[in-house]
N, C-alpha and C. Protein backbone atom coordinates (compact mmCIF):
# COMPACT_ATOMS: atom_id res chain seq x y z
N UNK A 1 138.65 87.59 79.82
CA UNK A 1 139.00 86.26 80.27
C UNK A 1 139.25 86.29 81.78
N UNK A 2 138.59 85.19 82.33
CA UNK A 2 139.01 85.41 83.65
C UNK A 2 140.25 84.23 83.93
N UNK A 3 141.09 84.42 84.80
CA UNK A 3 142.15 83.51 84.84
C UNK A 3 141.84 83.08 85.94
N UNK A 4 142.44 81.68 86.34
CA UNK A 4 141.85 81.10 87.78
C UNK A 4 143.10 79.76 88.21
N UNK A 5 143.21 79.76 89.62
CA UNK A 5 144.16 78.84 89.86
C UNK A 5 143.80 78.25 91.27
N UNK A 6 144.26 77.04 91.73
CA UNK A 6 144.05 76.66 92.91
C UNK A 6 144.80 77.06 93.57
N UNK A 7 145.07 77.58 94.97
CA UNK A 7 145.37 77.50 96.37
C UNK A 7 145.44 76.51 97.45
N UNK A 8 146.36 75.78 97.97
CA UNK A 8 146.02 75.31 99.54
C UNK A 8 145.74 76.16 100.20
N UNK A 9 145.36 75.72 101.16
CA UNK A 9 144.95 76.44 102.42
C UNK A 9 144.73 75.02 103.46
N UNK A 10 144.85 75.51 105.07
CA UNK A 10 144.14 74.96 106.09
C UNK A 10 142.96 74.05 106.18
N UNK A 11 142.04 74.85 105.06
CA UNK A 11 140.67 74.13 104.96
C UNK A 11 140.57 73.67 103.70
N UNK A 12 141.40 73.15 102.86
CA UNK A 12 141.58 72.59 101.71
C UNK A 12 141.55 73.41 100.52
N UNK A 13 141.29 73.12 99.41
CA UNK A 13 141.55 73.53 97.98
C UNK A 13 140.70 75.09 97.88
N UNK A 14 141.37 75.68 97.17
CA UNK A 14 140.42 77.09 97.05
C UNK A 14 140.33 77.34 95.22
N UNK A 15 139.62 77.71 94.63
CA UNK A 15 140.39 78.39 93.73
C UNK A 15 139.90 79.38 93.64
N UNK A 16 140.88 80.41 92.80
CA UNK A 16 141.05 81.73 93.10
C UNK A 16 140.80 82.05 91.81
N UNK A 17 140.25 82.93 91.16
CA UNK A 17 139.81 83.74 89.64
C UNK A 17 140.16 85.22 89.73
N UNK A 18 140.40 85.52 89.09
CA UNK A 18 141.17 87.04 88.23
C UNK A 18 140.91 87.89 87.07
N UNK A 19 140.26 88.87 87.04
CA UNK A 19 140.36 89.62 85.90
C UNK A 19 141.22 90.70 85.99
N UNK A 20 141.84 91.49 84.94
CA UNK A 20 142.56 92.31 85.11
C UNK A 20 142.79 93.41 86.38
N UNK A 21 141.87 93.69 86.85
CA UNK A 21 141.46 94.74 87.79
C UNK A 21 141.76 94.20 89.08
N UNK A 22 141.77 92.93 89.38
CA UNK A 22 141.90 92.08 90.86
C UNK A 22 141.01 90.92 90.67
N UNK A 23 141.22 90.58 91.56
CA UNK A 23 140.59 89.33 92.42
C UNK A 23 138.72 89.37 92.44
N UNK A 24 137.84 88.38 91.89
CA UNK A 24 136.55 88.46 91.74
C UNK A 24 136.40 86.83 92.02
N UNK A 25 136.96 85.71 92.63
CA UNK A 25 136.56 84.66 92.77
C UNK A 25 137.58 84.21 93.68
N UNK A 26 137.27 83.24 94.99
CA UNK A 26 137.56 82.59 95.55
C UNK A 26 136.74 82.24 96.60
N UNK A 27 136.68 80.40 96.21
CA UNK A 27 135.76 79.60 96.36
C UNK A 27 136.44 78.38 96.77
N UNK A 28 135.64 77.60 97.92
CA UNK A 28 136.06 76.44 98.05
C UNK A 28 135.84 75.37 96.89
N UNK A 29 136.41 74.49 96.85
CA UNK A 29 136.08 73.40 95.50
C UNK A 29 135.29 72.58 95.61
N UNK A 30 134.27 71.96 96.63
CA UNK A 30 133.55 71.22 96.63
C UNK A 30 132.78 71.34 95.13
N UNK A 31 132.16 70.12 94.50
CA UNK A 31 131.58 70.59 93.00
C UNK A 31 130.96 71.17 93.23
N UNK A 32 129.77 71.03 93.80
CA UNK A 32 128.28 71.35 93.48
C UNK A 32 128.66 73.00 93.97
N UNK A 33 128.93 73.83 94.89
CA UNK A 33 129.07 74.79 95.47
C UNK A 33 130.18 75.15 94.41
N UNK A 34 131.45 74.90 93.52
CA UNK A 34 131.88 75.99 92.80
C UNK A 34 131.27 75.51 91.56
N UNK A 35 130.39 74.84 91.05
CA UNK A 35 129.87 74.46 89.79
C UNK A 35 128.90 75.90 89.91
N UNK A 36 128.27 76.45 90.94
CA UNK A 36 127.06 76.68 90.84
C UNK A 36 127.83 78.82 91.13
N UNK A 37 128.79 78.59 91.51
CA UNK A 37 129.66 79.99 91.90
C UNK A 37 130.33 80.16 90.39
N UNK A 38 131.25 79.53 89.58
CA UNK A 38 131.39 79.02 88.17
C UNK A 38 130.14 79.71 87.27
N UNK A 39 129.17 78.83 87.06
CA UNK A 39 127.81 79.80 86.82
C UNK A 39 127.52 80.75 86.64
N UNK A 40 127.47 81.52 88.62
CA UNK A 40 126.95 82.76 88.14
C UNK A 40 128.19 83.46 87.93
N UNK A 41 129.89 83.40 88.15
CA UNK A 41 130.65 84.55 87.50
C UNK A 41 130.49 84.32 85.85
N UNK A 42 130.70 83.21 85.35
CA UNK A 42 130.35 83.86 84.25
C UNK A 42 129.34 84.47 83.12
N UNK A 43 128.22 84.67 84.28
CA UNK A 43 126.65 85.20 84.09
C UNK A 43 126.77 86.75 84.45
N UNK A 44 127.48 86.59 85.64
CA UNK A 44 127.78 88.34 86.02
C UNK A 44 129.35 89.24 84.72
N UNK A 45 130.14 87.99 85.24
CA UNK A 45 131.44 88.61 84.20
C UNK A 45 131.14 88.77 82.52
N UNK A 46 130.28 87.69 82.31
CA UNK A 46 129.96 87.61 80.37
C UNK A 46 131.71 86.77 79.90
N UNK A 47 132.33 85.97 80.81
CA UNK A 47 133.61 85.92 80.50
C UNK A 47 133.81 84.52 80.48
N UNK A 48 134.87 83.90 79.70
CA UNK A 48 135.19 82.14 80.03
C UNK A 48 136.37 82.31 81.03
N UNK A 49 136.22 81.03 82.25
CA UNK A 49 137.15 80.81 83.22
C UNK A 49 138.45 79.73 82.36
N UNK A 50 139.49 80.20 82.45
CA UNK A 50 140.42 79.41 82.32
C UNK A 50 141.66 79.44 83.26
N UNK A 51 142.46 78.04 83.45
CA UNK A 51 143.76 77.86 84.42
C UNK A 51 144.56 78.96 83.45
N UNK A 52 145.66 79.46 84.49
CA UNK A 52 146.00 80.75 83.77
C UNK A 52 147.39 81.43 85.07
N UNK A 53 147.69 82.30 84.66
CA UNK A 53 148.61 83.09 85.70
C UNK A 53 147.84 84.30 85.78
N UNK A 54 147.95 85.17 87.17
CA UNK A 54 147.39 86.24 87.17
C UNK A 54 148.44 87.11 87.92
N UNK A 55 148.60 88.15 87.90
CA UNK A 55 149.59 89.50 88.66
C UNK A 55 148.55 89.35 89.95
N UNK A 56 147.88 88.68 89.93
CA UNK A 56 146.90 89.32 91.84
C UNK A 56 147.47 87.77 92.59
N UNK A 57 147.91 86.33 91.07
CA UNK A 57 147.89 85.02 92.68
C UNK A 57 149.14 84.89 93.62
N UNK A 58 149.64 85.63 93.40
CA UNK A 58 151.09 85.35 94.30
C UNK A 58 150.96 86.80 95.05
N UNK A 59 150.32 87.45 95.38
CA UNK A 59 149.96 88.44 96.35
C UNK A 59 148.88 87.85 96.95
N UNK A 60 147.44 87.39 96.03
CA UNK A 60 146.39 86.71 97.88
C UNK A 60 147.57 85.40 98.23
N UNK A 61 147.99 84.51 97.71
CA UNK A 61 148.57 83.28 98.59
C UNK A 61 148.82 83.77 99.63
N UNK A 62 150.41 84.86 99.32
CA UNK A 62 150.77 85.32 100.44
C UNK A 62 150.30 86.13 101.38
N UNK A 63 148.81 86.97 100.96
CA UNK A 63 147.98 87.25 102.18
C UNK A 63 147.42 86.01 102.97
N UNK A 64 146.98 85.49 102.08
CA UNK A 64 145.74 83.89 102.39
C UNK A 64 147.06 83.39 103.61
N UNK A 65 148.12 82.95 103.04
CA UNK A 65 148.96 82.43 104.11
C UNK A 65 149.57 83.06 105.80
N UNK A 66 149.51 84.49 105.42
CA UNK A 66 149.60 85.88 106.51
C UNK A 66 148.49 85.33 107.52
N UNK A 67 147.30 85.33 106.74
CA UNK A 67 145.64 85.33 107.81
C UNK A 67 145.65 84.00 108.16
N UNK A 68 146.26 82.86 107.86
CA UNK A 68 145.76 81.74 108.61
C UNK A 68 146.92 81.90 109.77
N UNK A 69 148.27 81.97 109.63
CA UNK A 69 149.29 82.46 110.86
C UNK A 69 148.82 83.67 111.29
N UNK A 70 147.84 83.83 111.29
CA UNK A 70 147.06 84.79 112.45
C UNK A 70 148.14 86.17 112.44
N UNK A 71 149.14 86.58 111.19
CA UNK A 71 149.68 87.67 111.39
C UNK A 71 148.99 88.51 109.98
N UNK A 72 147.66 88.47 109.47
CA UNK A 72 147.18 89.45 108.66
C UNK A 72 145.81 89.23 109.21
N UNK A 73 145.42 90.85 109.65
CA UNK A 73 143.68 90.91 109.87
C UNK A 73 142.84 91.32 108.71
N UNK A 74 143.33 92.26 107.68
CA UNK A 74 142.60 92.77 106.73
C UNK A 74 143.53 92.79 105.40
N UNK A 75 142.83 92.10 104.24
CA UNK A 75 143.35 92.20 103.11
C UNK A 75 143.19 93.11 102.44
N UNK A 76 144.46 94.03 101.88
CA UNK A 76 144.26 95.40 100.65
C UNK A 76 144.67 94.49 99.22
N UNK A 77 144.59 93.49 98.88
CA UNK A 77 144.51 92.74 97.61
C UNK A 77 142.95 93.36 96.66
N UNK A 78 143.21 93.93 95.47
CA UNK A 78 142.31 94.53 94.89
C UNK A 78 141.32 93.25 94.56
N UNK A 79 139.77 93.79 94.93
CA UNK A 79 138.76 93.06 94.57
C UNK A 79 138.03 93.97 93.47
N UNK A 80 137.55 92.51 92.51
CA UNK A 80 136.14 92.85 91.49
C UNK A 80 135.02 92.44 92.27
N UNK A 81 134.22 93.25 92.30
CA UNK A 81 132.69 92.47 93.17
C UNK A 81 131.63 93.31 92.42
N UNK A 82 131.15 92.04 90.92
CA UNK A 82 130.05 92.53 90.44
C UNK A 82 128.67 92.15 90.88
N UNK A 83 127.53 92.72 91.28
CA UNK A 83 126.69 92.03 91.73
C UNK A 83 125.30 93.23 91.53
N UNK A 84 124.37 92.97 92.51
CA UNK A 84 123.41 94.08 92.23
C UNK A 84 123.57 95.34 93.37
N UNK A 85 123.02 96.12 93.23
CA UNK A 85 123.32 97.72 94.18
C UNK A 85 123.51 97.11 95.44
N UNK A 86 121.75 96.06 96.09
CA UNK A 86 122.19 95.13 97.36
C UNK A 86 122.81 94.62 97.28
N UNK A 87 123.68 93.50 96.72
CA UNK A 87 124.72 92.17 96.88
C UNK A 87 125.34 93.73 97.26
N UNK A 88 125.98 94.47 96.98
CA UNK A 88 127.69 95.08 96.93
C UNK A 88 127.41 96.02 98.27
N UNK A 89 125.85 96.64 98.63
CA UNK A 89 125.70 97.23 100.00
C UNK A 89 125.81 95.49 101.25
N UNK A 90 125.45 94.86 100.53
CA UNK A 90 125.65 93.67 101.95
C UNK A 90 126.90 93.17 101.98
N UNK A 91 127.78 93.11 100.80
CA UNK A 91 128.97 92.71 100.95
C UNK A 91 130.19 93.31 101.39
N UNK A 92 129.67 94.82 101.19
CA UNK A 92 130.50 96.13 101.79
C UNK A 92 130.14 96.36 103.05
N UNK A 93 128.94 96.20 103.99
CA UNK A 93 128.94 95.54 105.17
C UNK A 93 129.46 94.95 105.85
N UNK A 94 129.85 93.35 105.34
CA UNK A 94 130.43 92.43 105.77
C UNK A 94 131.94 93.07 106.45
N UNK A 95 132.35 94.06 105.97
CA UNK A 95 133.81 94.61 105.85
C UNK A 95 133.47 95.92 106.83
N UNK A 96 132.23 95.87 107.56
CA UNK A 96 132.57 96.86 108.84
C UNK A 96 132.60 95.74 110.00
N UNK A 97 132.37 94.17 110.06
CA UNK A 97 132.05 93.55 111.05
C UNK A 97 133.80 93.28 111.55
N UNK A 98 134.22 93.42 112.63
CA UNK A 98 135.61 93.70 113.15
C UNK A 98 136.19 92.12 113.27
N UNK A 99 137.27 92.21 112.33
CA UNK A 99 138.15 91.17 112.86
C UNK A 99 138.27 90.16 114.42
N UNK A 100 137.49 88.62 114.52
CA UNK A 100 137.75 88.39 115.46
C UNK A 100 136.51 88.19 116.39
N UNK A 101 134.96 89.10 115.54
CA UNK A 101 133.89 89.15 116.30
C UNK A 101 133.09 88.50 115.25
N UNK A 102 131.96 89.07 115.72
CA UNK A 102 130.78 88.26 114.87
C UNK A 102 129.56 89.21 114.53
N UNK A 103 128.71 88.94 114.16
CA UNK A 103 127.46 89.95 114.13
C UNK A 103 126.24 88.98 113.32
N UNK A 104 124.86 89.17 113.62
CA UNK A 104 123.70 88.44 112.75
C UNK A 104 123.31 89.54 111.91
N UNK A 105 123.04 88.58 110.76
CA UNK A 105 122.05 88.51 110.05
C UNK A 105 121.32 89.86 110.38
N UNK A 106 120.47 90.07 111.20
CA UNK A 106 119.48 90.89 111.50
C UNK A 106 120.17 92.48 111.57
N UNK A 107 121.44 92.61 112.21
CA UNK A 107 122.48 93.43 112.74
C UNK A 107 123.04 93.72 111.40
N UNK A 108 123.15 92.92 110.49
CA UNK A 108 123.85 92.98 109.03
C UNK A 108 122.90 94.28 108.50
N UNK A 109 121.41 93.64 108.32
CA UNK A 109 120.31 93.78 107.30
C UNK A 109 120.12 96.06 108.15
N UNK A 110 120.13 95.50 109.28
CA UNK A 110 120.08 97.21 109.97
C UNK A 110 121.19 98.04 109.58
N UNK A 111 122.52 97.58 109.04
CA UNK A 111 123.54 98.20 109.34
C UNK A 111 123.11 98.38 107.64
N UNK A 112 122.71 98.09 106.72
CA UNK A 112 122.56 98.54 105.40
C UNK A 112 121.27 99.15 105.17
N UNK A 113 120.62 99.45 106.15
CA UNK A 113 119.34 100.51 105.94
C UNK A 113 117.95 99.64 106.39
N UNK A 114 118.28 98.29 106.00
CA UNK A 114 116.68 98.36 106.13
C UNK A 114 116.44 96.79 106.59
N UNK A 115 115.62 97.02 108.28
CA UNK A 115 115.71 96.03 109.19
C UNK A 115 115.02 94.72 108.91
N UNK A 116 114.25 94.93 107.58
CA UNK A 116 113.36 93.55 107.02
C UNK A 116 113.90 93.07 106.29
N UNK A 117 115.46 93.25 105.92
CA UNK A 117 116.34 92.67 104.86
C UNK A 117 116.83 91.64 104.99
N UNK A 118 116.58 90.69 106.42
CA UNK A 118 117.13 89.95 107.16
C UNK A 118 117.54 88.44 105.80
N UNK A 119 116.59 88.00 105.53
CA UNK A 119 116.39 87.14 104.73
C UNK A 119 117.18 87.33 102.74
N UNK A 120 117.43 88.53 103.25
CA UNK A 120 117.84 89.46 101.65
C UNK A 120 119.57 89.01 102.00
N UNK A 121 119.58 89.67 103.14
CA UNK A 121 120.61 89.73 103.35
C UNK A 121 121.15 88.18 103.59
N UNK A 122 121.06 87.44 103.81
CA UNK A 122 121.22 86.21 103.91
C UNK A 122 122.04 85.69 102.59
N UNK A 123 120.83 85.87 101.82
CA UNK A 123 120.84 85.44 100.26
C UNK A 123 122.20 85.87 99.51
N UNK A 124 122.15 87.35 99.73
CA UNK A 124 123.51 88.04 99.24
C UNK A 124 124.55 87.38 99.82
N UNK A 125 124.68 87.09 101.44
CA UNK A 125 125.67 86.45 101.58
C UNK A 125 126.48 85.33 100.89
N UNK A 126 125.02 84.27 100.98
CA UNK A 126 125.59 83.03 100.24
C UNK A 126 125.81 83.24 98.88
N UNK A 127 125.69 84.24 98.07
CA UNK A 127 126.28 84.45 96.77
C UNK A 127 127.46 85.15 96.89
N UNK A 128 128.27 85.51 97.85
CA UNK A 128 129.60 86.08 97.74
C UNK A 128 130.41 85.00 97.00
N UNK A 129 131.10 85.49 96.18
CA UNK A 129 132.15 84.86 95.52
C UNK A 129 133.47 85.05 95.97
N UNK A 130 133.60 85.71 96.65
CA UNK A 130 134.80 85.73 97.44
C UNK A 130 135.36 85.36 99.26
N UNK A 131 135.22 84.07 99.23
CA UNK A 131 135.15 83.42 100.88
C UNK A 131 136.37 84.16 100.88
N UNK A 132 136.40 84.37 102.50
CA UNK A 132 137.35 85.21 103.52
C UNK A 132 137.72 86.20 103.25
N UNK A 133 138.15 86.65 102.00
CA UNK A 133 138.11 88.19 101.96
C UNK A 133 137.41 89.09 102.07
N UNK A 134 136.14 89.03 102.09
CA UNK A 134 134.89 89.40 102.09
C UNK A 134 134.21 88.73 103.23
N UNK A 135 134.13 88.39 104.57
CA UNK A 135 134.45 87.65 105.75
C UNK A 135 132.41 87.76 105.65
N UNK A 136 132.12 86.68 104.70
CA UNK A 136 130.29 86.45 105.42
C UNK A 136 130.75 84.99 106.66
N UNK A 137 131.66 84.70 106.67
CA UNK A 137 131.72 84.03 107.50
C UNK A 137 131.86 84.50 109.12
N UNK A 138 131.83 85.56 108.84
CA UNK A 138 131.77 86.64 110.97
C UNK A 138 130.09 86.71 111.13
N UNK A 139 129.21 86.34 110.15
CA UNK A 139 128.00 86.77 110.41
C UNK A 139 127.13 84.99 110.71
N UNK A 140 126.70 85.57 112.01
CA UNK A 140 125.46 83.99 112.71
C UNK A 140 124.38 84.47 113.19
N UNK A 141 123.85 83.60 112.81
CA UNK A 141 122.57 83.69 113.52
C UNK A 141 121.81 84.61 114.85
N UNK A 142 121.06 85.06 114.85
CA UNK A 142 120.43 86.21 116.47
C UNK A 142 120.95 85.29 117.68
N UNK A 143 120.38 83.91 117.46
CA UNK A 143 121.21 83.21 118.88
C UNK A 143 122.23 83.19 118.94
N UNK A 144 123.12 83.67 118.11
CA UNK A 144 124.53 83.07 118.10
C UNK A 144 125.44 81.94 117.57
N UNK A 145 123.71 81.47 116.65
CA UNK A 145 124.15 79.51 116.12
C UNK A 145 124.97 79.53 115.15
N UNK A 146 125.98 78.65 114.79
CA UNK A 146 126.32 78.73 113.23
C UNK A 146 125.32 78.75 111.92
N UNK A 147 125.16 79.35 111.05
CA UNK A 147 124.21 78.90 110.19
C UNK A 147 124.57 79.43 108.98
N UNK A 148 124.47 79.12 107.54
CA UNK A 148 124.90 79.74 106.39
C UNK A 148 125.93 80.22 106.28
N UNK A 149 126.70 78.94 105.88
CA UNK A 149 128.20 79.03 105.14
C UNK A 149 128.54 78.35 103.91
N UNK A 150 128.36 78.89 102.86
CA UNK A 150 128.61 77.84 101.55
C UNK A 150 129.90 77.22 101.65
N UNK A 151 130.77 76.93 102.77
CA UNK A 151 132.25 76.82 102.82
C UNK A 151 132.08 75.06 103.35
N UNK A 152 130.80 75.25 104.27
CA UNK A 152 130.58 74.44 105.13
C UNK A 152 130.71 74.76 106.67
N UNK A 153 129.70 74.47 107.90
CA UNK A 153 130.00 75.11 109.26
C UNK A 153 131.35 74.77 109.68
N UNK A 154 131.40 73.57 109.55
CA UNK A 154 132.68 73.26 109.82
C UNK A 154 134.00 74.20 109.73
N UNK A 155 134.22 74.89 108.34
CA UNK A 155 135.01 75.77 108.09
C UNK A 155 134.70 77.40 108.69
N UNK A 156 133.55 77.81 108.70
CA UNK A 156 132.86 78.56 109.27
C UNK A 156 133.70 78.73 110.96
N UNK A 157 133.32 77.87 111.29
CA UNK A 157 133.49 77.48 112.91
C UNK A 157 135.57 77.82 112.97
N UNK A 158 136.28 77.06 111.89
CA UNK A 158 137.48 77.11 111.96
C UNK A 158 137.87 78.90 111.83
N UNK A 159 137.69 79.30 110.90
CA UNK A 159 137.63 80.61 110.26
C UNK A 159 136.96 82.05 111.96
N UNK A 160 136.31 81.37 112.53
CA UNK A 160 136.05 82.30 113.72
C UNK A 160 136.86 81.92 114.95
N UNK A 161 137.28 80.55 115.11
CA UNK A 161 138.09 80.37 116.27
C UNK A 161 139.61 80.82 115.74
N UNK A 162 140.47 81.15 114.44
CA UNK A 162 141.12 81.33 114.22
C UNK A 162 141.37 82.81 114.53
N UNK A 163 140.20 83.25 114.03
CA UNK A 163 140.30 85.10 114.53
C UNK A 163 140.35 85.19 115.49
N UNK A 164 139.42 84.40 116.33
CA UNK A 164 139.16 85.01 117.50
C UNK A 164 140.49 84.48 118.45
N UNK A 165 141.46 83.77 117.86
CA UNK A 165 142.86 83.15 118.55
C UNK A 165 144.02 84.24 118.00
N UNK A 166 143.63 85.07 117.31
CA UNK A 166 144.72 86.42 116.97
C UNK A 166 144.08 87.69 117.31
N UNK A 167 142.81 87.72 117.94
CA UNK A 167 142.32 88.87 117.94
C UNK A 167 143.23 89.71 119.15
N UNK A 168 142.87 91.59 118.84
CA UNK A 168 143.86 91.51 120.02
C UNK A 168 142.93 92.09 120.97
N UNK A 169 141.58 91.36 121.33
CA UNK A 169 141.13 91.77 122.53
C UNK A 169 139.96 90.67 122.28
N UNK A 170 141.07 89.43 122.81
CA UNK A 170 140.17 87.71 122.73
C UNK A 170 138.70 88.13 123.84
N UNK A 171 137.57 87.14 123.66
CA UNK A 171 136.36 87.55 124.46
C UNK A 171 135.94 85.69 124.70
N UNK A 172 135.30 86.08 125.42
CA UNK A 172 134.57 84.42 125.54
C UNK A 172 133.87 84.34 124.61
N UNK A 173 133.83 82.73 124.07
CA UNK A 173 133.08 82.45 122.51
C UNK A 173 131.87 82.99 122.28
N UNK A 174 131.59 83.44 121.26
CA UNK A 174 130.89 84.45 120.55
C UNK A 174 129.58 83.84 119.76
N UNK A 175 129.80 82.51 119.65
CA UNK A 175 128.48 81.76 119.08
C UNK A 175 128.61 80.38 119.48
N UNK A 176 127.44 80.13 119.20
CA UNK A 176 127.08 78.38 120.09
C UNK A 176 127.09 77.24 118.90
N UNK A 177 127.91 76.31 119.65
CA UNK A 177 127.53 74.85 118.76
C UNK A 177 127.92 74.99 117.32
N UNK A 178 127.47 73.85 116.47
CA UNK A 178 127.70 73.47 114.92
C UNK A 178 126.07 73.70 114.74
């Protein structure tokens, strides 16, 4: 069973899912984007989502709440991340890109072996089931543009000026425009 509950946050409603082991879902609520995240966990888990209590939601809140007051850079809240050999090499990626910076797509796809993954790697991103802990939101475009955020750019854009307003070695902005 997976257990699941909402969160506030800054950028509105989250909810958060749980299986015994940790944390394997958190998603913004827009429908269509957690109808379709909904889906595939319980295609990957084999499990029904229900409202529920979990031993992991009152440890992310209080990380989730740490990282928006800009006094937590990295979460040790245990994650489930089922996916395929690539989803979990691109998503274990995501978690060398440094608090505060950014990196593309292209820079992603090299840093997991193989430089034509660009478009692979993309894909994996937007199937993370876990926004901000799993930060696909540090990764833009070769120019620097915003692009691919199932959160929305908008949040995207919030989520990098926030780091980059606690980082402790601030730089001039790091990507261009919405």
């Amino acid at each position: 069973m997976i257990l699941s509950k909402e969160i506030q946050s800054p950028l509105g409603i989250l909810l958060a899912g749980a299986v015994e082991e940790g944390i394997c879902l958190l998603e913004f609520t827009e429908k269509e984007r957690l109808d379709l995240q909904l889906t595939r966990l319980k295609k990957v888990f084999g499990e029904d989502i229900q409202p529920g209590e979990s031993k992991f939601f009152d440890q992310l809140e209080e990380q989730l709440n740490e990282y928006f007051e800009g006094k937590r850079k990295d979460f040790d809240i245990p994650l489930v991340v089922l996916g395929t050999d690539f989803q979990k090499k691109a998503w274990e990626a995501l978690h060398s890109v440094v608090y505060g910076k950014t990196n593309s797509y292209e820079a992603q796809a090299i840093r997991i072996g193989d430089k034509n993954a660009v478009r692979a790697v993309a894909k994996a991103n937007g199937e993370n089931r876990i926004a901000i802990l799993i930060p696909c939101h540090r990764i833009v475009g070769k120019s620097g543009d915003l692009t691919g955020y199932g959160g929305g750019l908008w949040r995207k854009k919030f989520l990098l000026e926030l780091e980059q307003k606690f980082s402790d070695s601030p730089t001039l902005p790091f990507f261009r425009g919405e």
